[in-house]
C-alpha atoms as a PDB file:
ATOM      1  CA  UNK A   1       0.000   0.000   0.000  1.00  0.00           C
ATOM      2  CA  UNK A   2       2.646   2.179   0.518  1.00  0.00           C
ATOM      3  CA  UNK A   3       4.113   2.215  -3.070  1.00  0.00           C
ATOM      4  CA  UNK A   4       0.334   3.446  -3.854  1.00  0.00           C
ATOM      5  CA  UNK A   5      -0.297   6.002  -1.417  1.00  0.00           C
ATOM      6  CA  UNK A   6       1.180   8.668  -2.997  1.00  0.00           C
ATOM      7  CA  UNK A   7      -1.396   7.739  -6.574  1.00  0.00           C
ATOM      8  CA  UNK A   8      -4.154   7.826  -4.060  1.00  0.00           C
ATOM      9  CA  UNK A   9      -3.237  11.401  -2.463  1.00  0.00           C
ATOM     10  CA  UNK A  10      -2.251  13.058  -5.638  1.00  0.00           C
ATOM     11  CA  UNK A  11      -5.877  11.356  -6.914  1.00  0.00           C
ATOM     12  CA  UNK A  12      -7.765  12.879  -4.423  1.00  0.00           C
ATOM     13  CA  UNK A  13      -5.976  16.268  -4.121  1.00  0.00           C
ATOM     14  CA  UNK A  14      -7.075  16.544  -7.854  1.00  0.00           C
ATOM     15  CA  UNK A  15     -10.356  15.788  -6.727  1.00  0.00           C
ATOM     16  CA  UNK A  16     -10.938  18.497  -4.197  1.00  0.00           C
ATOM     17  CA  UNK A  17      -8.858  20.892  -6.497  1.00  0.00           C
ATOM     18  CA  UNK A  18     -11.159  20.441  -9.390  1.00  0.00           C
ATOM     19  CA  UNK A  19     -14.452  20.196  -7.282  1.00  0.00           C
ATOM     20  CA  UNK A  20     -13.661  23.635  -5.853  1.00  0.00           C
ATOM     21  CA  UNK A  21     -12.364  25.014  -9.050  1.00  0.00           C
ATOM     22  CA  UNK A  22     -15.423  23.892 -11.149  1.00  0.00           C
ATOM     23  CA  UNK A  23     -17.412  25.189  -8.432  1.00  0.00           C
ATOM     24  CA  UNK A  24     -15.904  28.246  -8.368  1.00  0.00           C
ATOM     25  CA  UNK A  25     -16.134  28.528 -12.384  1.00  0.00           C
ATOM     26  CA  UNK A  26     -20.117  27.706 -12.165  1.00  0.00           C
ATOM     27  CA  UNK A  27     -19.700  24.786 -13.749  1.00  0.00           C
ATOM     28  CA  UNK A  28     -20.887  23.013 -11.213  1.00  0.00           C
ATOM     29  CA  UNK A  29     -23.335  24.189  -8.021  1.00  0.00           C
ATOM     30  CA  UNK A  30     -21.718  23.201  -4.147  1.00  0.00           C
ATOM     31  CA  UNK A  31     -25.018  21.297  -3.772  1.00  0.00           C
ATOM     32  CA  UNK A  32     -24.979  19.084  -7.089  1.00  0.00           C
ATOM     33  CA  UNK A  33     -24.327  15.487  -6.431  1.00  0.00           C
ATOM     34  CA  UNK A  34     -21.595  15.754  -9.015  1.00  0.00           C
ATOM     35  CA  UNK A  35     -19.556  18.433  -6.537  1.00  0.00           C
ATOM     36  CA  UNK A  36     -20.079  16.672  -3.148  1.00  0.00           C
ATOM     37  CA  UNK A  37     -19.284  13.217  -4.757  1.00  0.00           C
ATOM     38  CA  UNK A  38     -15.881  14.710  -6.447  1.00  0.00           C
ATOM     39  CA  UNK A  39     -15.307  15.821  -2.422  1.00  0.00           C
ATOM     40  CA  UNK A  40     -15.964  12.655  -1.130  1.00  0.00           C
ATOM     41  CA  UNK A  41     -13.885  10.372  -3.239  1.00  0.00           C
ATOM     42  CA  UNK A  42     -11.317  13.033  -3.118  1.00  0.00           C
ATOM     43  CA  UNK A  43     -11.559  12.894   0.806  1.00  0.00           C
ATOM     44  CA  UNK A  44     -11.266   9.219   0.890  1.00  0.00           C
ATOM     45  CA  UNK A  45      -7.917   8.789  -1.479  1.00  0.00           C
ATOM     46  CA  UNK A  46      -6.618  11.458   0.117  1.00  0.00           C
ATOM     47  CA  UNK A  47      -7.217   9.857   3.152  1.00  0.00           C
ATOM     48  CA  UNK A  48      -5.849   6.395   2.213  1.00  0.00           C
ATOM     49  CA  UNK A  49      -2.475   8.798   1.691  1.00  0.00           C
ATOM     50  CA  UNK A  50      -2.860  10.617   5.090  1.00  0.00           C
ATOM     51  CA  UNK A  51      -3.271   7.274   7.037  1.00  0.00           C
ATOM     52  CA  UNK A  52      -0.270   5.599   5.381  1.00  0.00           C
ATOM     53  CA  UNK A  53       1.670   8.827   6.245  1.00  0.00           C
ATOM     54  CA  UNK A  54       0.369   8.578   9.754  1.00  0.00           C
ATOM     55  CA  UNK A  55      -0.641  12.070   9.403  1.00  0.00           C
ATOM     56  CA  UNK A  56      -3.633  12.465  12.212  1.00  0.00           C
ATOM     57  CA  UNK A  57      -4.644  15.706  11.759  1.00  0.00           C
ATOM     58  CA  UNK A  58      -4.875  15.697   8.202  1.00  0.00           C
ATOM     59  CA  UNK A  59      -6.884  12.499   8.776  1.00  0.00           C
ATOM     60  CA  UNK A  60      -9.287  14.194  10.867  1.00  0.00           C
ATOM     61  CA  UNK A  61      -9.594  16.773   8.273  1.00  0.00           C
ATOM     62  CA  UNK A  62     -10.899  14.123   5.640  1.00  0.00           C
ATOM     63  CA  UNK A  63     -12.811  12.536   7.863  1.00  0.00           C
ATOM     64  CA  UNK A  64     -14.455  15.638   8.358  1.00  0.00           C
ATOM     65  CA  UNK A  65     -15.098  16.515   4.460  1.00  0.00           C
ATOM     66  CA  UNK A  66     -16.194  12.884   3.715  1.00  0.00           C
ATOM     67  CA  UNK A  67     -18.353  13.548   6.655  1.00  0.00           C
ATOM     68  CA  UNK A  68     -19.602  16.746   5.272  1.00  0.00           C
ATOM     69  CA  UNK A  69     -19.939  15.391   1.290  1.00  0.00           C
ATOM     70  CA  UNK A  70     -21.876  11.923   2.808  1.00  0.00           C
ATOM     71  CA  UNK A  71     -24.527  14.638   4.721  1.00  0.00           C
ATOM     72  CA  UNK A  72     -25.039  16.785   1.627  1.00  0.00           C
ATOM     73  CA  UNK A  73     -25.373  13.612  -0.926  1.00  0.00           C
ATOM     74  CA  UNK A  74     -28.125  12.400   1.438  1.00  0.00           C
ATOM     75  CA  UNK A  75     -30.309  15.759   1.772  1.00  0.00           C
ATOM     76  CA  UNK A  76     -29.355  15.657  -1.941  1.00  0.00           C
ATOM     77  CA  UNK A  77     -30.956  12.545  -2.608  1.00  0.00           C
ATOM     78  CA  UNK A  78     -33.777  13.023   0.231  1.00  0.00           C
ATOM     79  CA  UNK A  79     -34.578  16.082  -1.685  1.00  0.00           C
ATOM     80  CA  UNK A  80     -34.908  14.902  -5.256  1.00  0.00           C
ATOM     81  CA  UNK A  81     -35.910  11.668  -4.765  1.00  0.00           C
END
């Protein structure tokens, strides 16, 4: 896992990049499933890096925006059926 860690970090650093870029282009809105699901699978390689790394805090970070992308994917989904 190790020899792949850095793939998975640089994978979801791209993720969050271009979530908040397209977002902030208008290409995509912060509640569209497309953002928060770019955010969550950007949180989760990122944080397949982070726990290789043994990097806690930045750990608790993704846990925190996979946390936040699951909640807004739900209401999403609640919300359009």
């Amino acid at each position: 896992m190790e020899l792949l860690s850095p793939v998975f970090g640089w994978l979801g650093t791209a993720l969050i990049f271009g979530a908040y870029l397209l977002n902030s282009l208008k290409k995509v809105d912060s509640d569209s499933r497309a953002y928060q699901l770019m955010n969550l699978l950007g949180a989760a390689a990122l944080g397949v890096n982070v726990y290789v790394q043994r990097a806690w805090p930045a750990l608790a970070l993704e846990f925190v925006w996979g946390g936040i992308a699951i909640i807004s994917l739900l209401a999403s989904i609640k919300k359009r059926g």
